[in-house]
C-alpha atoms as a PDB file:
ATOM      1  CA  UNK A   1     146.282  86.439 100.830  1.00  0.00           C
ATOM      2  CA  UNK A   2     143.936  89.193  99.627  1.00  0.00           C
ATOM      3  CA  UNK A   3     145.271  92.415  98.873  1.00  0.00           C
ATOM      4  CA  UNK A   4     143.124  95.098 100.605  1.00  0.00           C
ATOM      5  CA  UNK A   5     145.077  98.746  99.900  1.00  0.00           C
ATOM      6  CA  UNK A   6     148.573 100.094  99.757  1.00  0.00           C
ATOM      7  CA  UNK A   7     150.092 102.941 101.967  1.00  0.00           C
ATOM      8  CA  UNK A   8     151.244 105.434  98.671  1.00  0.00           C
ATOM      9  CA  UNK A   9     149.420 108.662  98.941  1.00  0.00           C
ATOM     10  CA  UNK A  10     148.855 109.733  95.141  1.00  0.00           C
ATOM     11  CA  UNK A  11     148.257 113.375  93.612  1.00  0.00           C
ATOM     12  CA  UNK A  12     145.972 111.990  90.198  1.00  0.00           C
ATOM     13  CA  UNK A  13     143.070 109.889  90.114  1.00  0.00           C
ATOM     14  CA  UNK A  14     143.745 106.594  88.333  1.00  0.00           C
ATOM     15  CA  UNK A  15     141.432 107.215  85.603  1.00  0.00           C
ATOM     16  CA  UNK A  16     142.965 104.615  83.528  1.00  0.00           C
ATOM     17  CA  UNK A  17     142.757 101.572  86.135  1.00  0.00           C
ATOM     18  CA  UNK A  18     139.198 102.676  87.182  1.00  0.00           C
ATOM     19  CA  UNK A  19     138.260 102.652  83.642  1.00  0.00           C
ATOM     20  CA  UNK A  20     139.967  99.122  83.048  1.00  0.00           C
ATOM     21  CA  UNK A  21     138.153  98.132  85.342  1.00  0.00           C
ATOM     22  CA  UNK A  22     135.285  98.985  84.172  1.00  0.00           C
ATOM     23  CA  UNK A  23     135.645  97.756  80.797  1.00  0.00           C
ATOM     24  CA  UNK A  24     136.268  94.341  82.259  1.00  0.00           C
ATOM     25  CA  UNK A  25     133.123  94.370  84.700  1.00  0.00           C
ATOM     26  CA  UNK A  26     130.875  95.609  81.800  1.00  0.00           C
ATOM     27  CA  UNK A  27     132.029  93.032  79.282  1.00  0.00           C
ATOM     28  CA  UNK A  28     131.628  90.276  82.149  1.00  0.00           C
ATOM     29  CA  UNK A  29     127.990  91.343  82.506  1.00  0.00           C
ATOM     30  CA  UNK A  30     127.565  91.744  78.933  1.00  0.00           C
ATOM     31  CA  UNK A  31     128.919  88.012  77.939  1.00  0.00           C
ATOM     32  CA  UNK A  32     126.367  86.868  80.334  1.00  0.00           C
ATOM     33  CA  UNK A  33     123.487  88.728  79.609  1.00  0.00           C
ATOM     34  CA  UNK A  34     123.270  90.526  82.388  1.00  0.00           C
ATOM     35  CA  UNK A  35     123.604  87.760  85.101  1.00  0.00           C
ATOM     36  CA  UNK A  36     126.321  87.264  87.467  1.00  0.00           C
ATOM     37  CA  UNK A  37     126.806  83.775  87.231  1.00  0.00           C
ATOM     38  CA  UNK A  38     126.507  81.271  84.171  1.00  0.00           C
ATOM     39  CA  UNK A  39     128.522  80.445  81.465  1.00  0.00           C
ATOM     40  CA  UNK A  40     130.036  82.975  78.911  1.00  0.00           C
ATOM     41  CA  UNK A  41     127.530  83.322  76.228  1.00  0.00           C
ATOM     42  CA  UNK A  42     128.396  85.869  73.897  1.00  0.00           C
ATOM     43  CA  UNK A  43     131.643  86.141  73.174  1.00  0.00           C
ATOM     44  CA  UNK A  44     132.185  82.406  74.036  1.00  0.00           C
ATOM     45  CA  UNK A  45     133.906  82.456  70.402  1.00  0.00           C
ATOM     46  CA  UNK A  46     136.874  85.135  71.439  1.00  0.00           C
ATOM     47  CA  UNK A  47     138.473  83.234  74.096  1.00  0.00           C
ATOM     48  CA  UNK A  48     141.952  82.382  72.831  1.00  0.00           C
ATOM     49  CA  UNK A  49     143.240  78.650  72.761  1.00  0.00           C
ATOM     50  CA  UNK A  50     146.972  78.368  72.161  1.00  0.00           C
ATOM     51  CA  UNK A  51     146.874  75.537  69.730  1.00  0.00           C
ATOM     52  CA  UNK A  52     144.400  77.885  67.209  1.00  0.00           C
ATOM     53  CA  UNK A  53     146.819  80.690  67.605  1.00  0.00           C
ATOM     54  CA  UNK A  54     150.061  78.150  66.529  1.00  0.00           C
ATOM     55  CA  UNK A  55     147.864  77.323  63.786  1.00  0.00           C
ATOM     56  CA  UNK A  56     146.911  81.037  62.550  1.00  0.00           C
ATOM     57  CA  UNK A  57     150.443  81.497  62.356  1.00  0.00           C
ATOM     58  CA  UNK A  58     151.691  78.541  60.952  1.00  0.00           C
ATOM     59  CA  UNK A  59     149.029  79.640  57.908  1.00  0.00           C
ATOM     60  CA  UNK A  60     150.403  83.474  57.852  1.00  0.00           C
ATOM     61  CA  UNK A  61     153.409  82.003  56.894  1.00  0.00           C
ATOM     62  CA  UNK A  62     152.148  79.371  54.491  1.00  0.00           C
ATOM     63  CA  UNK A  63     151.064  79.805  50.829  1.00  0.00           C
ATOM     64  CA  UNK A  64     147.635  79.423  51.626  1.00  0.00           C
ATOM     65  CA  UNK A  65     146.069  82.443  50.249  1.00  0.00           C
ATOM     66  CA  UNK A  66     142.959  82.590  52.664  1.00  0.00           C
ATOM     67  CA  UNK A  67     144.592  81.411  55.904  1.00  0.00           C
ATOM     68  CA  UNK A  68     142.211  82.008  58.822  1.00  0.00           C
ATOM     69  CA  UNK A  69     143.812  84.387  61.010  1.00  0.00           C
ATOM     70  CA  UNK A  70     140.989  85.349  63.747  1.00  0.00           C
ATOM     71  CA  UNK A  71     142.444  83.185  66.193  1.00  0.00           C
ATOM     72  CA  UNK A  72     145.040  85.829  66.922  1.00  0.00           C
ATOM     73  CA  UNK A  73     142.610  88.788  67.290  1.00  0.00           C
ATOM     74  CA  UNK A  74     141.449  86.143  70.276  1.00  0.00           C
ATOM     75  CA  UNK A  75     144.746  86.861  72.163  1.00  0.00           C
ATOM     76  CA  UNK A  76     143.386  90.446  72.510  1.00  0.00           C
ATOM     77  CA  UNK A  77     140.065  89.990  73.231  1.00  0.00           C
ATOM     78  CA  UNK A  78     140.410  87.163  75.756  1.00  0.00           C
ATOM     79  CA  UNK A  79     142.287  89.489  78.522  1.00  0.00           C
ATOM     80  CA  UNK A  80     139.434  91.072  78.598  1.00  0.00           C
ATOM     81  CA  UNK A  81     136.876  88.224  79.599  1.00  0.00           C
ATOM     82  CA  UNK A  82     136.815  85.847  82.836  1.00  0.00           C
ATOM     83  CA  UNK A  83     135.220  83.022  83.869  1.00  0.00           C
ATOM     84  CA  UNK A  84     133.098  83.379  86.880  1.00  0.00           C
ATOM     85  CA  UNK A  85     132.631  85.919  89.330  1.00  0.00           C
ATOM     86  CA  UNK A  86     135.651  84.932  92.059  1.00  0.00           C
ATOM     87  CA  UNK A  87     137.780  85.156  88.712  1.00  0.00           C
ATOM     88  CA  UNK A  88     136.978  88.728  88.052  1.00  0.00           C
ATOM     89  CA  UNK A  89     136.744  89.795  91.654  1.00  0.00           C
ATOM     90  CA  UNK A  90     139.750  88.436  91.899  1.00  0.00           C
ATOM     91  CA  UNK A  91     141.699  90.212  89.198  1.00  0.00           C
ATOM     92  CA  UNK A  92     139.632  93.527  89.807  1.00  0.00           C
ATOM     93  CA  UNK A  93     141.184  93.715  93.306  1.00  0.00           C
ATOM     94  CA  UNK A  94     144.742  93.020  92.325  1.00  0.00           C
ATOM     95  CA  UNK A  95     144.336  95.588  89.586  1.00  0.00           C
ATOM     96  CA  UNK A  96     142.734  98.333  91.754  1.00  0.00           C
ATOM     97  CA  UNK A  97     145.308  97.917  94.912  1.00  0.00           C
ATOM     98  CA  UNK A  98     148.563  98.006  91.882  1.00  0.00           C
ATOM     99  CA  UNK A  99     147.245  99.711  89.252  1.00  0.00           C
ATOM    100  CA  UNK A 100     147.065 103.493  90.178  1.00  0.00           C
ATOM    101  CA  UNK A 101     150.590 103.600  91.620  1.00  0.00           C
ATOM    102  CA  UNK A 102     152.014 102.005  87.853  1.00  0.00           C
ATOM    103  CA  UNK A 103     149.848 104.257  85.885  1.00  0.00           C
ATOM    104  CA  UNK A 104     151.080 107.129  88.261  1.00  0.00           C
ATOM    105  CA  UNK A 105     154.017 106.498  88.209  1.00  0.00           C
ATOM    106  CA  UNK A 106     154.648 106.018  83.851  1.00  0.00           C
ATOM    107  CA  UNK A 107     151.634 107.947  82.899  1.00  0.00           C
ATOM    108  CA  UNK A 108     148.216 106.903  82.032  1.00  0.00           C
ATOM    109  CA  UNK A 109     149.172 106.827  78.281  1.00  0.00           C
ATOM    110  CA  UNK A 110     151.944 104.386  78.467  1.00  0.00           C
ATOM    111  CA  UNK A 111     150.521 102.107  80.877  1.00  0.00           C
ATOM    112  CA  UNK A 112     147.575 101.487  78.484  1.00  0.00           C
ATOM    113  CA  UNK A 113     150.213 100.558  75.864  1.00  0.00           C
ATOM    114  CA  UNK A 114     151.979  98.692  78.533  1.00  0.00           C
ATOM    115  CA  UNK A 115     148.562  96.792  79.815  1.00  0.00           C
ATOM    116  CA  UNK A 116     148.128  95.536  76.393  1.00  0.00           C
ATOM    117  CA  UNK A 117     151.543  94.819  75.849  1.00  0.00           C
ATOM    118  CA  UNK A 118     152.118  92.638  79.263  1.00  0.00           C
ATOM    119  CA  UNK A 119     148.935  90.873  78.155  1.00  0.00           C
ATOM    120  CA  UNK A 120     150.106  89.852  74.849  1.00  0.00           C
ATOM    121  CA  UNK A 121     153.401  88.671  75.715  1.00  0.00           C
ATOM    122  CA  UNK A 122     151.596  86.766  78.750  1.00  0.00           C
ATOM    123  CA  UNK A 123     149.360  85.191  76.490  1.00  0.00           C
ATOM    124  CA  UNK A 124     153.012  84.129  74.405  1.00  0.00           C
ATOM    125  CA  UNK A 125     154.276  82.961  77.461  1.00  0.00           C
ATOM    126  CA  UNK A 126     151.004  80.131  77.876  1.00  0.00           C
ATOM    127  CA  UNK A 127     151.166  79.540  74.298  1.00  0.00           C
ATOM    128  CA  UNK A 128     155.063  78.619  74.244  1.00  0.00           C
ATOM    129  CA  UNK A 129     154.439  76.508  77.199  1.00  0.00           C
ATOM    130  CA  UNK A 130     151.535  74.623  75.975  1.00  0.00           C
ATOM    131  CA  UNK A 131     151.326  75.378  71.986  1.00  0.00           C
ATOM    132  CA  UNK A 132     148.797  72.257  71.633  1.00  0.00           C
ATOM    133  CA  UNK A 133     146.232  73.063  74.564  1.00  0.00           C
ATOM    134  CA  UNK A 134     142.266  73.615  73.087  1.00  0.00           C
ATOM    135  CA  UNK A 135     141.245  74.282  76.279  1.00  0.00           C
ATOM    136  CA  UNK A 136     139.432  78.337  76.264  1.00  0.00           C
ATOM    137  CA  UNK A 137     142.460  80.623  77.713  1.00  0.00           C
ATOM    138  CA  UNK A 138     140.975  83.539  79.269  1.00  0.00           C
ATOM    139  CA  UNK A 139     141.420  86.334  82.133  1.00  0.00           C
ATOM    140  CA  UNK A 140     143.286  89.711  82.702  1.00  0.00           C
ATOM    141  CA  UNK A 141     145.626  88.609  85.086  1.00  0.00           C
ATOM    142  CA  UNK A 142     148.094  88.165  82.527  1.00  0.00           C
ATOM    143  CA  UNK A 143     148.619  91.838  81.720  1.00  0.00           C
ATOM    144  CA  UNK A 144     147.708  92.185  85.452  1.00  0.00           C
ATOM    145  CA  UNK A 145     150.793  89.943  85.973  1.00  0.00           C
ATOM    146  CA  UNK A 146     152.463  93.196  84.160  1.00  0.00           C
ATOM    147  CA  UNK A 147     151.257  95.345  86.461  1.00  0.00           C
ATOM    148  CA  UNK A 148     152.786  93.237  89.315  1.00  0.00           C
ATOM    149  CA  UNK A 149     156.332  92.933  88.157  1.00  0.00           C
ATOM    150  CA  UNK A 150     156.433  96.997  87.455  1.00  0.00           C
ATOM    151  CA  UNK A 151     155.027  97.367  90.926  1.00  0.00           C
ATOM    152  CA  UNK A 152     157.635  95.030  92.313  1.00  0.00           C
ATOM    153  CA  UNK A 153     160.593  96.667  91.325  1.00  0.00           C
ATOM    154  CA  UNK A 154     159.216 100.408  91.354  1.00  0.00           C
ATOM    155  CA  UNK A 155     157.531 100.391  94.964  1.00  0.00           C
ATOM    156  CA  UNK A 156     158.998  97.443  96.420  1.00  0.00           C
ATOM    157  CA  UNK A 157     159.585  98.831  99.997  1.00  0.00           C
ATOM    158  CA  UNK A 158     155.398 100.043 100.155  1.00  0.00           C
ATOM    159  CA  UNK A 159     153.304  98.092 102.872  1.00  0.00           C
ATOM    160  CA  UNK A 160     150.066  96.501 101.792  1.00  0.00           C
ATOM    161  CA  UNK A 161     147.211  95.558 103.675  1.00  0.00           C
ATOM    162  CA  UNK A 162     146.330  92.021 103.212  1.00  0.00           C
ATOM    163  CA  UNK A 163     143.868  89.828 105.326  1.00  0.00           C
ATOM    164  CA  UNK A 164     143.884  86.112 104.848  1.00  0.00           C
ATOM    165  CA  UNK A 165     140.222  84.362 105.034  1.00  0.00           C
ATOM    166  CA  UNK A 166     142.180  81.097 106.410  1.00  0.00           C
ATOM    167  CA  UNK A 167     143.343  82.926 109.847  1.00  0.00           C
ATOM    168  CA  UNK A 168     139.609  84.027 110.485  1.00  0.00           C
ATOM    169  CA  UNK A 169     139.939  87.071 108.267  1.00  0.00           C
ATOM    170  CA  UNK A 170     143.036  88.249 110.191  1.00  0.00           C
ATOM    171  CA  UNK A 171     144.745  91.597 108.711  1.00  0.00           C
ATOM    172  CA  UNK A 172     148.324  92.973 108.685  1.00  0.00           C
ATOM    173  CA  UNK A 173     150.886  94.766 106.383  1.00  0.00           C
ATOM    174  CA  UNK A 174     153.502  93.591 104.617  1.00  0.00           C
ATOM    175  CA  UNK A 175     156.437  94.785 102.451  1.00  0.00           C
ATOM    176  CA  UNK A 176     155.082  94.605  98.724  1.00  0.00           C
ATOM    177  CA  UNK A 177     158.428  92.951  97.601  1.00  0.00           C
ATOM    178  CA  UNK A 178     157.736  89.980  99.702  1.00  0.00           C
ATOM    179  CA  UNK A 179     153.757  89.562  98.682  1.00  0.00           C
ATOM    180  CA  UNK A 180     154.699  90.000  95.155  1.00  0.00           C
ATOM    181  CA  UNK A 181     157.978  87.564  95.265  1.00  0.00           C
ATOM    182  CA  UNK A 182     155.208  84.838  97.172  1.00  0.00           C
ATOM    183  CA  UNK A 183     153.090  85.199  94.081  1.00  0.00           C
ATOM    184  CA  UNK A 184     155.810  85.210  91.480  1.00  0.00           C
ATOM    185  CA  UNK A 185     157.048  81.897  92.929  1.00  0.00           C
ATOM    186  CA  UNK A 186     153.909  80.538  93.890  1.00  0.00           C
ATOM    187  CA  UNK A 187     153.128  80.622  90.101  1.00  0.00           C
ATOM    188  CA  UNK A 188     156.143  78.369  89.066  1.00  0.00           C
ATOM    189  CA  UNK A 189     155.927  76.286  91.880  1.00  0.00           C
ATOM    190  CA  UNK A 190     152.659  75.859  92.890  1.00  0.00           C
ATOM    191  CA  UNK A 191     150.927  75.368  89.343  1.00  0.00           C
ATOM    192  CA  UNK A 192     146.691  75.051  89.801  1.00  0.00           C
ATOM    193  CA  UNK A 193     144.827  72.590  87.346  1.00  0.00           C
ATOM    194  CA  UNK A 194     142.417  75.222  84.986  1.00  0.00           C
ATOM    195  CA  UNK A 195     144.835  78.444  85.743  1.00  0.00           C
ATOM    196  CA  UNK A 196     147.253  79.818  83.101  1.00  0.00           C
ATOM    197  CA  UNK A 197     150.373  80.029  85.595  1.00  0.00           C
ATOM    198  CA  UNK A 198     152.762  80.247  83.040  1.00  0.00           C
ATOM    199  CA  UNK A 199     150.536  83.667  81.443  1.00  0.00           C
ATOM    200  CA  UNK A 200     151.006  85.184  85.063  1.00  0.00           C
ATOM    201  CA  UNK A 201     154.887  84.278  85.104  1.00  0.00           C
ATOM    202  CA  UNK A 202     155.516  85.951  81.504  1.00  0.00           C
ATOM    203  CA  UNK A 203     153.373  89.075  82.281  1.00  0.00           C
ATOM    204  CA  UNK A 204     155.106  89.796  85.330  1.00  0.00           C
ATOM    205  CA  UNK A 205     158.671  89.113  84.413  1.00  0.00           C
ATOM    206  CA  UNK A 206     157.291  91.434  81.287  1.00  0.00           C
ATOM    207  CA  UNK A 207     156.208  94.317  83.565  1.00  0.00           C
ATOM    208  CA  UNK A 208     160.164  93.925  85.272  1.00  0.00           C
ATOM    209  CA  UNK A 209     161.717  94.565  82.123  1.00  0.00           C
ATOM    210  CA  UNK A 210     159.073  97.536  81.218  1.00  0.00           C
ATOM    211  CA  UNK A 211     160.643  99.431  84.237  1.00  0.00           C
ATOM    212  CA  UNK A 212     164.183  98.303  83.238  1.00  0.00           C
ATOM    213  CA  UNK A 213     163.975  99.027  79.823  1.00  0.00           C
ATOM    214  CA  UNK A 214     162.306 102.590  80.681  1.00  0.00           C
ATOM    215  CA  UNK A 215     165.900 103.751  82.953  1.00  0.00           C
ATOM    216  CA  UNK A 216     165.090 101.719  85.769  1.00  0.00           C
ATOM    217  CA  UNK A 217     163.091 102.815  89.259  1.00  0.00           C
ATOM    218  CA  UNK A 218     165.624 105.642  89.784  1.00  0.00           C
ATOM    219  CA  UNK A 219     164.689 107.309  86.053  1.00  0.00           C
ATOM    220  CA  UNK A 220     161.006 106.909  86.293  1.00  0.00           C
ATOM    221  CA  UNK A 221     160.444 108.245  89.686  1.00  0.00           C
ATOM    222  CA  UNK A 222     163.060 111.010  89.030  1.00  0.00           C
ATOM    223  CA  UNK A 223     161.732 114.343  90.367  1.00  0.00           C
ATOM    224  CA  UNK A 224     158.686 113.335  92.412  1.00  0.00           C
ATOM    225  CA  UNK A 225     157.674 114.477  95.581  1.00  0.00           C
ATOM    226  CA  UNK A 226     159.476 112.817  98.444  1.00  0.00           C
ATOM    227  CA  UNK A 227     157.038 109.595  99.074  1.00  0.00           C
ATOM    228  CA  UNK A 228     158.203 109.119  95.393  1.00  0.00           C
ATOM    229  CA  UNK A 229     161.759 109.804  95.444  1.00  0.00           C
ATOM    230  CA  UNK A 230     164.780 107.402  95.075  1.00  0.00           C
ATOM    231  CA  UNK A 231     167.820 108.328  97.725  1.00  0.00           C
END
């Protein structure tokens, strides 16, 4: 199921998802030299992989006076690279239909600090699941994942327009609760060889307790107009 749009009207322009977007789509181009396909060429070295990051801390805590500590600067930089073009499309989309109506919603300023946030506890998520995986962890939808769960419990009752490619493109509507539960649970349940599931499970349970932690749905859209307020 593709996400095409949701039905919130909105009175800001989501400067801060556009521009995330952005970002990602010009440092996709950039790691392959322009070209749309290929490998990642030049930043190939700032993927993150969990067992370097176990060992960069392991040394932070150790006497050795030099320890090499890069490896965690990798758990930044590695949200913002992907691995082909269906990977960014694919987290572009997600991040464009339930990004403006987070960043609305908390401000642009805190959901920057939130983005990163989601992505680094995401990324803690994949590395406490798998601390001695080499394999190159890379991708957005981690702090996407974020994004999700603060959707989920702040707009859960909002209709989305989805279309599935396996009913011959066929499109409908459904309650964003039950599209975001499907992909919660298909990411426990339904874990794909190559794909960080467990990133997407921590980000998103991290973007429930964002809204929680903040007052709740009731606190944050306090005082909106009425396709915002809470009864």
């Amino acid at each position: 199921m593709i996400p095409l749009r949701d039905n919130q009207r909105r009175e800001t322009a989501p400067v801060l998802t556009l521009t995330l977007i952005a970002l990602n789509v010009v440092i996709y181009l950039w790691d392959r030299q322009g070209q749309l396909f290929g490998p990642n060429v030049v930043f190939a070295d700032l993927t993150m992989r969990p067992v370097d990051v176990v060992d960069a801390l392991r040394g932070a805590y150790s006497h050795d006076p030099n320890p090499n500590l890069f490896p965690l600067v990798t758990v930044l930089t590695s949200m913002f690279m992907h691995g082909s073009v269906t990977h960014i499309l694919g987290n572009m989309i997600f991040l464009l239909v339930f990004g403006p109506g987070v960043e609305e919603a908390i401000g642009s300023a805190r959901f920057a600090l939130y983005y990163i946030a989601w992505g680094i506890v995401a990324a803690a998520a994949q590395i406490y699941v798998d601390p001695t995986s080499s394999a190159p962890t890379l991708g957005a939808s981690g702090a996407i994942g974020g994004v999700l769960g603060a959707y989920f419990l702040l707009f859960p009752a909002n209709k989305i327009q989805i279309f599935v490619p396996m009913l011959l493109f066929l499109s409908f509507a459904v309650s964003a609760w039950v599209l975001l539960g499907l992909w919660f649970l298909w990411q426990i349940f339904v874990p794909q060889n190559g794909v960080a599931n467990w990133a997407h499970v921590g980000g998103f349970l991290a973007g429930m307790v964002t809204v929680l932690v903040m007052g709740g749905r009731s606190s944050i859209l306090k005082g909106r107009k009425s396709e915002y307020e809470v009864a």
